[in-house]
C-alpha atoms as a PDB file:
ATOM      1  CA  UNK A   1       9.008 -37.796 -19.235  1.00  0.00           C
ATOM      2  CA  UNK A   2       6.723 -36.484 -21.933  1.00  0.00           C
ATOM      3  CA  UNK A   3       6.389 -37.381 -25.079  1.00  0.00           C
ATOM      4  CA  UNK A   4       7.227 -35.616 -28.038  1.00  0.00           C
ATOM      5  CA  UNK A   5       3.413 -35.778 -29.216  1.00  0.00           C
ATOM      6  CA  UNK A   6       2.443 -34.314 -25.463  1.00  0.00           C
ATOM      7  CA  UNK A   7       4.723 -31.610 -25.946  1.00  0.00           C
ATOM      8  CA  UNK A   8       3.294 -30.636 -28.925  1.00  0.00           C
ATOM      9  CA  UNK A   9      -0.043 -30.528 -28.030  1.00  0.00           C
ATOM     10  CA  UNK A  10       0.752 -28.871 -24.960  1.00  0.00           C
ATOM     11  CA  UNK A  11       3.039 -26.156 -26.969  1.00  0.00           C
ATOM     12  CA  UNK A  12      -0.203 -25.335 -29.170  1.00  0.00           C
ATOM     13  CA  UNK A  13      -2.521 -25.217 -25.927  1.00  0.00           C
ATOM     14  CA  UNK A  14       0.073 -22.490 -24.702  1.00  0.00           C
ATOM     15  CA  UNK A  15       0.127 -20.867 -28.018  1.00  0.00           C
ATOM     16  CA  UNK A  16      -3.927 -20.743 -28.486  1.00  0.00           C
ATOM     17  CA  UNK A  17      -3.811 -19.499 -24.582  1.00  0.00           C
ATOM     18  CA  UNK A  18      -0.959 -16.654 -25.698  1.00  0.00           C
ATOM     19  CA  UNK A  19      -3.376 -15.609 -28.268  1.00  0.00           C
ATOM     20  CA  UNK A  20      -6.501 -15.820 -26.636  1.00  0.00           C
ATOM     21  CA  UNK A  21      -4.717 -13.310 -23.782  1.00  0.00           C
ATOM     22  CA  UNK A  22      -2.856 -10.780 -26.698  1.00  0.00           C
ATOM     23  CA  UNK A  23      -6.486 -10.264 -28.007  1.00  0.00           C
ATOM     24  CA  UNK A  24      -8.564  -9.881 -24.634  1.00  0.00           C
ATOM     25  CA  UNK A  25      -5.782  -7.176 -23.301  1.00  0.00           C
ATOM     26  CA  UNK A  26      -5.355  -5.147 -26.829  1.00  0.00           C
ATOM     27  CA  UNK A  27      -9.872  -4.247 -26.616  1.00  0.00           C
ATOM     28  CA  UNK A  28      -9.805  -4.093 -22.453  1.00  0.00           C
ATOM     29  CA  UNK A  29      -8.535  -2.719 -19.581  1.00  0.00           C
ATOM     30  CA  UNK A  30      -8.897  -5.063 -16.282  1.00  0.00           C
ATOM     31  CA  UNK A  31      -8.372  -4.290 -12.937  1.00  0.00           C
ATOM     32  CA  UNK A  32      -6.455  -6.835 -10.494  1.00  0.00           C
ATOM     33  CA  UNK A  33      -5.699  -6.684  -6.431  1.00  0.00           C
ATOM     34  CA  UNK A  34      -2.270  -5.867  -6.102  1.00  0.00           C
ATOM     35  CA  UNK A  35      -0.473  -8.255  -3.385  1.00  0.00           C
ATOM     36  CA  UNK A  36      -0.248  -5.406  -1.226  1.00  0.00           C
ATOM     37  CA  UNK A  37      -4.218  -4.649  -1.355  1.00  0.00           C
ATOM     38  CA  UNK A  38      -3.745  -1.853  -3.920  1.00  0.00           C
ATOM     39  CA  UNK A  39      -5.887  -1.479  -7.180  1.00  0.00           C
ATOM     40  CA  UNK A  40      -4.329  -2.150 -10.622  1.00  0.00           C
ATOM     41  CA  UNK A  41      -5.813  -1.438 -13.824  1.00  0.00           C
ATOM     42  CA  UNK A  42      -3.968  -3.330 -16.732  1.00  0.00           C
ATOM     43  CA  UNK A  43      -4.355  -2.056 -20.439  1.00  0.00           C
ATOM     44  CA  UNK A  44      -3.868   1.349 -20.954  1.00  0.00           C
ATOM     45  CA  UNK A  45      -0.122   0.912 -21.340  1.00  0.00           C
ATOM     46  CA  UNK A  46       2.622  -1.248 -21.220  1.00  0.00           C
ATOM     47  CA  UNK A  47       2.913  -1.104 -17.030  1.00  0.00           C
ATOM     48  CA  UNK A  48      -0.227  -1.152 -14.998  1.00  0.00           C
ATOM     49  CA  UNK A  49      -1.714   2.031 -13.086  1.00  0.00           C
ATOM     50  CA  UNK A  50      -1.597   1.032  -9.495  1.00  0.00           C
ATOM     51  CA  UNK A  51      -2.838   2.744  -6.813  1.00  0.00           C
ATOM     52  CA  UNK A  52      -4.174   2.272  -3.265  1.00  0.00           C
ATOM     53  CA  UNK A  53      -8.014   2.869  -2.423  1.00  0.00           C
ATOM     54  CA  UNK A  54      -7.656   6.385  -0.712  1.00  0.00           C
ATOM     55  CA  UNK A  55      -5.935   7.536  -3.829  1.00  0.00           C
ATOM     56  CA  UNK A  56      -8.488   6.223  -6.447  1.00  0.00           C
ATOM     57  CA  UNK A  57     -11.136   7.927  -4.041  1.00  0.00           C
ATOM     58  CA  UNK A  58      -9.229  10.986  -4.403  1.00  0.00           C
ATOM     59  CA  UNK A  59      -8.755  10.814  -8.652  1.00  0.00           C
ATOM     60  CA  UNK A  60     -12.061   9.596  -8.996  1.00  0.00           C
ATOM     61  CA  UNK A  61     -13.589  12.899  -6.849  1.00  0.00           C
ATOM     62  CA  UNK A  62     -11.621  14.966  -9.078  1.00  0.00           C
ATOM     63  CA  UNK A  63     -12.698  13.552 -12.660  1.00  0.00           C
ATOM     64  CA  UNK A  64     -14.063  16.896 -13.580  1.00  0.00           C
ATOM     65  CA  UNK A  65     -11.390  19.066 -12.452  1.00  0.00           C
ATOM     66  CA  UNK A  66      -9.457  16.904 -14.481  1.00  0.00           C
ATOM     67  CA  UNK A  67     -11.961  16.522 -17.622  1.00  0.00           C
ATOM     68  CA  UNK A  68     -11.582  20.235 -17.772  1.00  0.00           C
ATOM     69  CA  UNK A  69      -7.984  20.755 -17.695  1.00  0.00           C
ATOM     70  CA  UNK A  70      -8.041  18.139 -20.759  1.00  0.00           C
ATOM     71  CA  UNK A  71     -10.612  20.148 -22.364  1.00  0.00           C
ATOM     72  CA  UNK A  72      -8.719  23.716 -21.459  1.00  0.00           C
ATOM     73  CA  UNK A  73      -5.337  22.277 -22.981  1.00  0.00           C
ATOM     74  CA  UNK A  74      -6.390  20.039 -25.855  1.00  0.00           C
ATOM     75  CA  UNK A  75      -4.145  21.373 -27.900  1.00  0.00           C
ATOM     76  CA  UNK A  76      -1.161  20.969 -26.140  1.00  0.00           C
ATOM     77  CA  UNK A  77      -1.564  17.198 -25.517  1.00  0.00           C
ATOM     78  CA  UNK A  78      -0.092  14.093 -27.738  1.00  0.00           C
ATOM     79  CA  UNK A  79      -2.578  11.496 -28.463  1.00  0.00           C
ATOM     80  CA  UNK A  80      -0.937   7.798 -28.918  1.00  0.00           C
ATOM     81  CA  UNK A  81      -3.211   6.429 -31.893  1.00  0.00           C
ATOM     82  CA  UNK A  82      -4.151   2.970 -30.204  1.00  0.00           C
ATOM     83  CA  UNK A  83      -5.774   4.708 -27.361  1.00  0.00           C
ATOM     84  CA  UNK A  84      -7.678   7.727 -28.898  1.00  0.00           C
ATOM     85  CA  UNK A  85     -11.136   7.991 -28.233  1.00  0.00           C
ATOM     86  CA  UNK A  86     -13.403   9.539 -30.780  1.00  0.00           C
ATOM     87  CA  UNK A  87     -15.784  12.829 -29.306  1.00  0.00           C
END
């Protein structure tokens, strides 16, 4: 059995760690294989995007359609303030 010292040490290396992880996902997104081989891209949200590869080739081949039906409807659309992105 552990310590009490040992547990404390190991509670701040898990609290440092905890930290370390808050900041790196609050300024990034990252992307992760999914267990069943699809893509998942963590950080724009509070569940990851996850989607297989023939669908990402899909949204990706339609990034302008879709940049212009932002553009078109700008007005209509909310914008949460952690995620804006200046023009």
């Amino acid at each position: 059995m552990s310590t009490q010292n040992e547990m404390m040490q190991e509670l701040e290396a898990l609290r440092a760690e905890n930290t370390k992880l808050k900041k790196a996902s609050a300024r990034s997104i990252s992307l992760k294989v999914s267990a069943k081989g699809a893509v998942s891209v963590y950080g724009l949200g509070r569940f990851p995007v996850t989607l297989y590869k023939g669908q990402w080739d899909k949204l990706l081949v339609s990034v302008p359609t879709i940049e212009q039906f932002i553009k078109d409807n700008k007005s209509k659309l909310a914008v949460k303030a952690e995620t804006a992105v200046k023009e």
